[in-house]
N, C-alpha and C. Protein backbone atom coordinates (compact mmCIF):
# COMPACT_ATOMS: atom_id res chain seq x y z
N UNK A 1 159.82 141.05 111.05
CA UNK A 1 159.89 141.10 112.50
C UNK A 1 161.23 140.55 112.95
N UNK A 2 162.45 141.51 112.89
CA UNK A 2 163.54 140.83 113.39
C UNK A 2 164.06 141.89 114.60
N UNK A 3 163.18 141.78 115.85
CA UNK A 3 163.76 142.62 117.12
C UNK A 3 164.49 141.80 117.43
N UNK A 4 166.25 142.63 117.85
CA UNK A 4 167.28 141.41 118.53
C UNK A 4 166.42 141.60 119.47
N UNK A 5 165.69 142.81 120.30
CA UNK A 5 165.44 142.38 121.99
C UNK A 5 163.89 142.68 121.95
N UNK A 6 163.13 141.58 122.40
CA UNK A 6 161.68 141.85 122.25
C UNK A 6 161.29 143.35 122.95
N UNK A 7 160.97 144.16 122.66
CA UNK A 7 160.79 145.52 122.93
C UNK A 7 159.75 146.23 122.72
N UNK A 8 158.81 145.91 122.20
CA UNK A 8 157.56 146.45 121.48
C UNK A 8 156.23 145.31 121.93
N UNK A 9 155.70 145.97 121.73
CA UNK A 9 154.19 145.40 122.33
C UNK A 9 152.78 145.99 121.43
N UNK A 10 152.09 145.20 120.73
CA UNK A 10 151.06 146.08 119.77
C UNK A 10 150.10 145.22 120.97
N UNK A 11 149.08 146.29 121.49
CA UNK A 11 148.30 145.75 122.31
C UNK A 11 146.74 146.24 121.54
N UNK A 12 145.73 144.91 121.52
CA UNK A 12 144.88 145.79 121.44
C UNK A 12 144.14 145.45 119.31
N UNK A 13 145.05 144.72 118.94
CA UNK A 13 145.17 144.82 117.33
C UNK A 13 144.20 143.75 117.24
N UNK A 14 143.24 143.10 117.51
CA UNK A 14 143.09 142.05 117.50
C UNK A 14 141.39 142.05 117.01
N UNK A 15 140.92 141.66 116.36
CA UNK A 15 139.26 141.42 116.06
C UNK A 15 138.76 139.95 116.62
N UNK A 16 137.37 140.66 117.08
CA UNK A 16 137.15 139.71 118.13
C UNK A 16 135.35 139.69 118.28
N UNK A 17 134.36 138.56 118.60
CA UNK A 17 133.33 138.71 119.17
C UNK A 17 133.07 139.77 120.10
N UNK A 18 134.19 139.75 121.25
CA UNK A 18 133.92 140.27 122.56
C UNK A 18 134.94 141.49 122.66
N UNK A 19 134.73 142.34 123.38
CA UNK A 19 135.38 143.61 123.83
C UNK A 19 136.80 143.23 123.66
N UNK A 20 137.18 144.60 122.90
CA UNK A 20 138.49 144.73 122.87
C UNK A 20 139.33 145.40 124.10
N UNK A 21 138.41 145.56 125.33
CA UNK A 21 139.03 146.43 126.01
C UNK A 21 139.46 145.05 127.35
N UNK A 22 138.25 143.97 127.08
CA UNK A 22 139.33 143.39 127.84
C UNK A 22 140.76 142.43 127.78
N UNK A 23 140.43 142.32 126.50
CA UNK A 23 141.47 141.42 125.54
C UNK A 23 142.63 142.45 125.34
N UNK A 24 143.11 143.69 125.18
CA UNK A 24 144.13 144.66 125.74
C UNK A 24 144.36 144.63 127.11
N UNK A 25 143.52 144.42 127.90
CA UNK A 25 143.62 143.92 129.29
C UNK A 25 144.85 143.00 129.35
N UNK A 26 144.12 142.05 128.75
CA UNK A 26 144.83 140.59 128.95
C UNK A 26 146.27 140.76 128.23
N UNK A 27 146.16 140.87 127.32
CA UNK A 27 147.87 141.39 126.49
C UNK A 27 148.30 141.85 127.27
N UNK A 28 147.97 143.17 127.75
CA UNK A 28 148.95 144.11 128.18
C UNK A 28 149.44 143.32 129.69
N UNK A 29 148.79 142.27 130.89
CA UNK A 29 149.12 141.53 131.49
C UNK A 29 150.17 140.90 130.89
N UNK A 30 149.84 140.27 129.87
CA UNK A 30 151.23 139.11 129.19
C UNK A 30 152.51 139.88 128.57
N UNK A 31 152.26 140.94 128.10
CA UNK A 31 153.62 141.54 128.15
C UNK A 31 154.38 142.17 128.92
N UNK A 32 153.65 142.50 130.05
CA UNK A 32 154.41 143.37 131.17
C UNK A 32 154.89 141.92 131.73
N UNK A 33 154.44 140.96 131.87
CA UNK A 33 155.53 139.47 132.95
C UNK A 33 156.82 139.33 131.89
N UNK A 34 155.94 139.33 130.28
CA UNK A 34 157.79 139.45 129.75
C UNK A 34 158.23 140.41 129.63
N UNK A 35 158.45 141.66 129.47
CA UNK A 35 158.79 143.22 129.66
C UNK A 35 159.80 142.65 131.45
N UNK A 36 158.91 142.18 132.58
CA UNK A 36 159.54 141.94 133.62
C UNK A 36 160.54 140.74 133.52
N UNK A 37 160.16 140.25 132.57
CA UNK A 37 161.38 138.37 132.83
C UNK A 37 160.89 137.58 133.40
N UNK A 38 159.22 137.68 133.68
CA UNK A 38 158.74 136.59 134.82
C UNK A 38 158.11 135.66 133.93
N UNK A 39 158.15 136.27 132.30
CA UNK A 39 157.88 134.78 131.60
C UNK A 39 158.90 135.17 130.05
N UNK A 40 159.09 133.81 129.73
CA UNK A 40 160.00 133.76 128.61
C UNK A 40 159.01 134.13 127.56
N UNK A 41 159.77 134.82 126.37
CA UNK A 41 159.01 135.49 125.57
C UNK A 41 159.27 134.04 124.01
N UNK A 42 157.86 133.86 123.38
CA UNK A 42 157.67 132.88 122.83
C UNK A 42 158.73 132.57 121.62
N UNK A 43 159.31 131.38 121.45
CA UNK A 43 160.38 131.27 120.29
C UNK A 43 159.27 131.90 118.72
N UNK A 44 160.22 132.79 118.19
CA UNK A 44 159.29 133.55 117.16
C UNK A 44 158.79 132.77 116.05
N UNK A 45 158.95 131.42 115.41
CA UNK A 45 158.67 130.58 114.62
C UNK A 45 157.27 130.44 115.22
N UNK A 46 156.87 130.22 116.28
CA UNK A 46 155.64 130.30 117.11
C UNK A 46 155.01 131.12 116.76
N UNK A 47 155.54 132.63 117.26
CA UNK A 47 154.69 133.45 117.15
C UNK A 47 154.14 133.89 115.78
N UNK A 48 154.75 133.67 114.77
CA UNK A 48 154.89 133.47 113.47
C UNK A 48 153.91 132.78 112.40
N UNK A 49 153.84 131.38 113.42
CA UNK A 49 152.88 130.45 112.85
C UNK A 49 151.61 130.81 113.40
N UNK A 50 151.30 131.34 114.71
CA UNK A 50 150.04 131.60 114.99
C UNK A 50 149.84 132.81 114.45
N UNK A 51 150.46 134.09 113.90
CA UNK A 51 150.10 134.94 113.39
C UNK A 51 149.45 134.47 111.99
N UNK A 52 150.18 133.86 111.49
CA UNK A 52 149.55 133.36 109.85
C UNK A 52 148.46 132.38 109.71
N UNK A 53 148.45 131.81 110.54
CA UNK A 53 147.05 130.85 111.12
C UNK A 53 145.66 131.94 111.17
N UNK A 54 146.16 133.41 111.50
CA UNK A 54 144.79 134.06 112.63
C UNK A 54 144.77 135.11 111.39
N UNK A 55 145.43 135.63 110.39
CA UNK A 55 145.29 136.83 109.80
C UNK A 55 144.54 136.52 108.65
N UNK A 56 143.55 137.31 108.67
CA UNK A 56 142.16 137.26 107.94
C UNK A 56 142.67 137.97 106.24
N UNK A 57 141.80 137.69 105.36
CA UNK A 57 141.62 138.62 103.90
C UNK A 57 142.18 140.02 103.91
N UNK A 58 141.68 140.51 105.41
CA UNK A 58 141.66 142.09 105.33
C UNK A 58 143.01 142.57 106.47
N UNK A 59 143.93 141.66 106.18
CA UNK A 59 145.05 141.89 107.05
C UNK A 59 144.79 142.00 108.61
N UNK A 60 143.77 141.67 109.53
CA UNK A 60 144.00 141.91 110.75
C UNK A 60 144.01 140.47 111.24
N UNK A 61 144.23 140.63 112.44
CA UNK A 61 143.95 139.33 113.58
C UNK A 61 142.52 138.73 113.93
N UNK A 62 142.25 137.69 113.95
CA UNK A 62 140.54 137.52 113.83
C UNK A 62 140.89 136.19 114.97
N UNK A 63 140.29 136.58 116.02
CA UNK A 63 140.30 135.83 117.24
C UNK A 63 139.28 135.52 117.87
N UNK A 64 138.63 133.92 118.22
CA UNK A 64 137.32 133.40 119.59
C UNK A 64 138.14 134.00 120.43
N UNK A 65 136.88 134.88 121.39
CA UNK A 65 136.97 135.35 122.15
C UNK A 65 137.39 134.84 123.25
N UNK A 66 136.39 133.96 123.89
CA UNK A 66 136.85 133.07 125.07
C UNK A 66 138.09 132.51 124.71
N UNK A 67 138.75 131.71 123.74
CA UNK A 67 139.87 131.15 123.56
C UNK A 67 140.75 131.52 123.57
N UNK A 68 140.63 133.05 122.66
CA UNK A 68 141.88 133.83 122.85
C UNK A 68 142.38 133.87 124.56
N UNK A 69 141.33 134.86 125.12
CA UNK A 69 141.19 135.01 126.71
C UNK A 69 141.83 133.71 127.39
N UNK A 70 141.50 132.55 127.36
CA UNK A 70 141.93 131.59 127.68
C UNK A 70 143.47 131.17 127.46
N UNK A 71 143.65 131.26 126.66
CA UNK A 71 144.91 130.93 125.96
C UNK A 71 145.54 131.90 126.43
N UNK A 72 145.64 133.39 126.26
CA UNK A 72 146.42 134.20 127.26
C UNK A 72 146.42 134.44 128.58
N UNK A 73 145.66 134.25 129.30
CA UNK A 73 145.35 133.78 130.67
C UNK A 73 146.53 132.24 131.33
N UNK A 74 146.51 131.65 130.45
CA UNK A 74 146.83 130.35 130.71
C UNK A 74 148.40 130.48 130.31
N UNK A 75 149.14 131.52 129.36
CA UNK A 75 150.25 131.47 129.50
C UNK A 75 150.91 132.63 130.48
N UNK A 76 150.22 133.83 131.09
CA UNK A 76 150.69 134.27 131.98
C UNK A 76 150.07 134.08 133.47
N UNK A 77 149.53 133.25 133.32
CA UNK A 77 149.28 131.71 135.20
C UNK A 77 147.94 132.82 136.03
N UNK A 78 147.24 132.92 134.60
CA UNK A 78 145.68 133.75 135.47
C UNK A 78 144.64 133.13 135.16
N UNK A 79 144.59 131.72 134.56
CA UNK A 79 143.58 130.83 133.80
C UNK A 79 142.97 130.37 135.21
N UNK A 80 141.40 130.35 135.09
CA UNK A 80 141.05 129.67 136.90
C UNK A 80 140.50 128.22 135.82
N UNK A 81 140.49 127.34 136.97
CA UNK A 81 140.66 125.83 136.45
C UNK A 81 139.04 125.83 137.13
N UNK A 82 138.54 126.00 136.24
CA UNK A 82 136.56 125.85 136.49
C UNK A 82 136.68 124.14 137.24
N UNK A 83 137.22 123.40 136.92
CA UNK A 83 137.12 122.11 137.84
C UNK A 83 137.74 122.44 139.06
N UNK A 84 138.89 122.99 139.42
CA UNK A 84 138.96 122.74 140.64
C UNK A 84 138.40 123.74 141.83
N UNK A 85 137.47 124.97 140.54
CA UNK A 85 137.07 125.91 141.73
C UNK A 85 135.04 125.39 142.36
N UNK A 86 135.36 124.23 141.70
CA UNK A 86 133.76 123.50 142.15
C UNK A 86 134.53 123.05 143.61
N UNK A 87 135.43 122.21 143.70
CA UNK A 87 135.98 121.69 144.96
C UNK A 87 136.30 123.22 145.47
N UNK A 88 136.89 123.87 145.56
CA UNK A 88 137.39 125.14 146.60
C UNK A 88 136.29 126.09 146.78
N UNK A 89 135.37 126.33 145.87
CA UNK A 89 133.86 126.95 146.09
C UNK A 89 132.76 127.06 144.94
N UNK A 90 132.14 126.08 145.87
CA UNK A 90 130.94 125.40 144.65
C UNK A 90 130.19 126.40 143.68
N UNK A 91 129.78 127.29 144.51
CA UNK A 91 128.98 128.67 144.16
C UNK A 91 130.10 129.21 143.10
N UNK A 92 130.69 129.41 143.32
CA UNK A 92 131.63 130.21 142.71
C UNK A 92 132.46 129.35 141.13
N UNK A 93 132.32 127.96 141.22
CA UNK A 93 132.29 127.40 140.58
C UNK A 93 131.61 127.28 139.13
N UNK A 94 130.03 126.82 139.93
CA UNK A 94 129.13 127.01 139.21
C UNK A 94 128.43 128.09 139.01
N UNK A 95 128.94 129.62 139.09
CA UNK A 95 128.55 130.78 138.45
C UNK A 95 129.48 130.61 137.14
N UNK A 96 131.02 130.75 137.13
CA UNK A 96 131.53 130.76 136.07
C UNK A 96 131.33 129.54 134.95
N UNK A 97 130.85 128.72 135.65
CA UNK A 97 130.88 127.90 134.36
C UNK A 97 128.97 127.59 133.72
N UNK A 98 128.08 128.03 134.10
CA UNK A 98 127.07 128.36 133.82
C UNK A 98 126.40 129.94 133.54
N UNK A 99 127.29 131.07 134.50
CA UNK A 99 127.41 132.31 134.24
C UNK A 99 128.01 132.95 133.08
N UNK A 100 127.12 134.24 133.05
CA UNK A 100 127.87 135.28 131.84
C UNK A 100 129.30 134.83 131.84
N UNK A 101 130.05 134.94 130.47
CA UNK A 101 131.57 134.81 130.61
C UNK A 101 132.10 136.46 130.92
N UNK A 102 132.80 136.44 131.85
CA UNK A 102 133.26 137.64 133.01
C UNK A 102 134.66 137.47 132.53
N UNK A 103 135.68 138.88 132.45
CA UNK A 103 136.85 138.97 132.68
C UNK A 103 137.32 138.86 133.93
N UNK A 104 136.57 139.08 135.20
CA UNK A 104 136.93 139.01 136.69
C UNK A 104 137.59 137.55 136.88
N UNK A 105 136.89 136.43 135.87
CA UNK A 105 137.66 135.08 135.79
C UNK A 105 138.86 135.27 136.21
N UNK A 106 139.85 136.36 135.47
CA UNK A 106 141.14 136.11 134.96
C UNK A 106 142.03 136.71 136.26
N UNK A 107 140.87 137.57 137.35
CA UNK A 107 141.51 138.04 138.33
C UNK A 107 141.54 137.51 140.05
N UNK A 108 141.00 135.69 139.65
CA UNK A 108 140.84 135.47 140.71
C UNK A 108 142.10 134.76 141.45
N UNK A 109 143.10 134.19 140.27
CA UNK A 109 144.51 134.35 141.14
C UNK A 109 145.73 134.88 139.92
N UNK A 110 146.42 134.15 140.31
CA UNK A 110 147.47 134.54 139.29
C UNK A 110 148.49 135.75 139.90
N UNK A 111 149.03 136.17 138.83
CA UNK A 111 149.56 137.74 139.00
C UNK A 111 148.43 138.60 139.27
N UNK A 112 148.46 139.87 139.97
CA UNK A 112 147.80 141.12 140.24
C UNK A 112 146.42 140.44 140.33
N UNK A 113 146.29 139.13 141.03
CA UNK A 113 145.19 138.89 141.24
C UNK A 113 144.03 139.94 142.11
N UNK A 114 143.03 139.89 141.93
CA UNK A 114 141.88 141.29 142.68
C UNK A 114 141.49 140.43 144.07
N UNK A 115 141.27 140.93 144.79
CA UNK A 115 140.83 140.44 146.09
C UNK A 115 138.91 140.45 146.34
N UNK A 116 138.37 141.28 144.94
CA UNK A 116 137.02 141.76 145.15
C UNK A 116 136.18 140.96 143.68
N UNK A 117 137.17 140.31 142.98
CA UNK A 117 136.61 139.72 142.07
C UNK A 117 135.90 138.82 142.08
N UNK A 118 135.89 137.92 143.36
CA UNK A 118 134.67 136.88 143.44
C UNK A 118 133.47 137.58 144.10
N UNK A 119 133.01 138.39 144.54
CA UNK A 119 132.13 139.58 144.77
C UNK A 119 131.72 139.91 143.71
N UNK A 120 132.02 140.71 142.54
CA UNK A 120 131.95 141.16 141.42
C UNK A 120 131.51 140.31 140.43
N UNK A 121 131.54 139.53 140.61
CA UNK A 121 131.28 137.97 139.58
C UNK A 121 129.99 137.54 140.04
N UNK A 122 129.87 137.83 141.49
CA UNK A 122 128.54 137.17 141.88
C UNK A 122 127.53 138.22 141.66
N UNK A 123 128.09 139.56 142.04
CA UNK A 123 127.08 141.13 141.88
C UNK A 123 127.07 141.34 140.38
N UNK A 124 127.51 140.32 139.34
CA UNK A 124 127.41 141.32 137.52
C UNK A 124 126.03 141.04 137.63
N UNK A 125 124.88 140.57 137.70
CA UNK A 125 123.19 140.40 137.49
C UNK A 125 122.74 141.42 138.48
N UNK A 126 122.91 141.32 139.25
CA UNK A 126 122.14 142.95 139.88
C UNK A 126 123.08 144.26 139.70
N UNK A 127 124.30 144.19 139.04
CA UNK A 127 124.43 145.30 137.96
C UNK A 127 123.99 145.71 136.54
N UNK A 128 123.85 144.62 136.09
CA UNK A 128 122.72 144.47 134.89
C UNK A 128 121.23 144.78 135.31
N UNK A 129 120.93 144.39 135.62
CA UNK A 129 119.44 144.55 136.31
C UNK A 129 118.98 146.09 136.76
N UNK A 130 119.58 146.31 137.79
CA UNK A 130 119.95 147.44 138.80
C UNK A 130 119.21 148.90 137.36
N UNK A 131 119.82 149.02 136.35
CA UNK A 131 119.65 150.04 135.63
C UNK A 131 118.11 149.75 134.82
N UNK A 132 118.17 148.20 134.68
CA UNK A 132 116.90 148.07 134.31
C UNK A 132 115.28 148.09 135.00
N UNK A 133 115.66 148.32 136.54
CA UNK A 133 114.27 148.36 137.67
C UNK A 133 113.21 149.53 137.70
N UNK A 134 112.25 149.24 137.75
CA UNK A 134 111.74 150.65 137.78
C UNK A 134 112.45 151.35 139.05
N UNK A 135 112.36 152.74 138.80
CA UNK A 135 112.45 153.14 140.58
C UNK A 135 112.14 153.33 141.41
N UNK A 136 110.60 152.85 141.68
CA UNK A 136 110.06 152.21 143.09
C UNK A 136 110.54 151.14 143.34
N UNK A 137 110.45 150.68 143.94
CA UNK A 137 110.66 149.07 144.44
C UNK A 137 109.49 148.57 144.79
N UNK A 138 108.68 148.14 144.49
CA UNK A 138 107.11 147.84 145.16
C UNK A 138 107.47 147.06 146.28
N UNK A 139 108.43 146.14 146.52
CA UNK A 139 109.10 145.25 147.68
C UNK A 139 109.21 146.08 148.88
N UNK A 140 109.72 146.63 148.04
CA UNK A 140 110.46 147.87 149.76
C UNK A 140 109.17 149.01 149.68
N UNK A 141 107.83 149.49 149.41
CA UNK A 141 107.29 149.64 150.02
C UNK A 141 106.20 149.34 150.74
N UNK A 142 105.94 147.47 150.43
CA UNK A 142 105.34 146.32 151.40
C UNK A 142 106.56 146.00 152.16
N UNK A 143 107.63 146.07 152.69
CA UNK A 143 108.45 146.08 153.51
C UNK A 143 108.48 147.32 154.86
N UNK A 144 108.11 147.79 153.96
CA UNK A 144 108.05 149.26 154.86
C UNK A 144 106.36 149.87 155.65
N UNK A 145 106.00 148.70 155.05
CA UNK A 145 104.28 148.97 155.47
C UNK A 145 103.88 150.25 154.63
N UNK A 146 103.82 150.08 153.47
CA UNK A 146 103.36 151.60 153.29
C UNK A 146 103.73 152.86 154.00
N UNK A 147 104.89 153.10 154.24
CA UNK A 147 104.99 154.01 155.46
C UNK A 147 106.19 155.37 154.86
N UNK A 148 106.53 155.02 153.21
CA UNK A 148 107.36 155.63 152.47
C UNK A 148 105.87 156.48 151.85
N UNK A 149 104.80 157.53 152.26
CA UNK A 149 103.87 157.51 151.48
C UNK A 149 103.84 158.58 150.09
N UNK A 150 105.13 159.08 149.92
CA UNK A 150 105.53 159.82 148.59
C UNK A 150 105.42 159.23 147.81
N UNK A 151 106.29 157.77 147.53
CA UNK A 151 106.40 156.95 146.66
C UNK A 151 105.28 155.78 146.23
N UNK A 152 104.66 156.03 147.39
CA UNK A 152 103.24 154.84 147.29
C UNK A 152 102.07 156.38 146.55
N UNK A 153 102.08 157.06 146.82
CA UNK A 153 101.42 158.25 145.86
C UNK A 153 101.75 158.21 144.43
N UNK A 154 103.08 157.99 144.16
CA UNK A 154 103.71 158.11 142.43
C UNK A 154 103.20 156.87 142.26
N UNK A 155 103.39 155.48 143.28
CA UNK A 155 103.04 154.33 142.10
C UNK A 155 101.33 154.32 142.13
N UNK A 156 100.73 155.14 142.66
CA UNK A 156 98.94 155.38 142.58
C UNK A 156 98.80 155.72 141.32
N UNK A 157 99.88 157.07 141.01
CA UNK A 157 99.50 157.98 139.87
C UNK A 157 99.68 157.18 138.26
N UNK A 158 100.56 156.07 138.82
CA UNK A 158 101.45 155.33 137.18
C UNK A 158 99.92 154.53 136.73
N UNK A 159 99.16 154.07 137.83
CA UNK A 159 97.94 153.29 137.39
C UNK A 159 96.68 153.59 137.17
């Protein structure tokens, strides 16, 4: 690996617990700030030593998921500081740090931060869910007084 000018980017190479699609996510974030100059690209003895640290028997990269995520998050300034988002919003706080681990984490500031990601973080359980409901709602038709009477006919017929 002797690029005079860092120029290349392998995004994506990496074995992992968790999705590779968001961990190419996250790379491809950290190389476009150095691709731009908005972050210095790592002295290669570095990059060097953590490569030989992480490369497994079978020649690939073998990476914790969250840590990796973390660790690249945290060098291109998209890491959210779970302590200080209890003080700025409690809820929101204590979803991520008791909640599913979410890539939306990584988009709540930083660069190309999302404006809809604390929404999305709070809606991932009734997107999970959502596919798993039957499709009556028995709620909504004691909400409705019985007054949907197609659907109060199908849930007659299921019993």
């Amino acid at each position: 690996m002797d690029l005079k000018h860092p120029t290349l980017a392998i995004i994506g190479f990496v074995e992992s617990q968790g999705p590779i699609s968001t961990i190419a996510e996250s790379q491809s974030r950290w190389a476009a700030r150095i691709f731009s100059k908005n972050l210095k690209f790592p002295n290669k003895d570095i990059i060097m030593k953590r490569m030989k640290s992480k490369v497994t028997r079978n020649t690939s990269v073998m990476e914790d998921y969250i840590e990796y995520m973390n660790d690249l998050a945290e060098e291109y300034g998209a890491k959210p500081e779970i302590s200080t988002l209890f003080f700025k919003d409690f809820y929101l706080g204590l979803t991520c740090l008791t909640g599913p681990f979410l890539s939306y984490q990584y988009r709540l500031n930083g660069p190309h931060k999302w404006d809809e990601a604390r929404k999305t973080i709070f809606e991932c359980s009734d997107r999970v869910m959502h596919p798993l409901s039957s499709r009556i709602s028995i709620s909504k038709l004691f909400m409705n007084n019985n007054k949907n009477l197609r659907d109060l006919e199908e849930l007659k017929g299921r019993f």
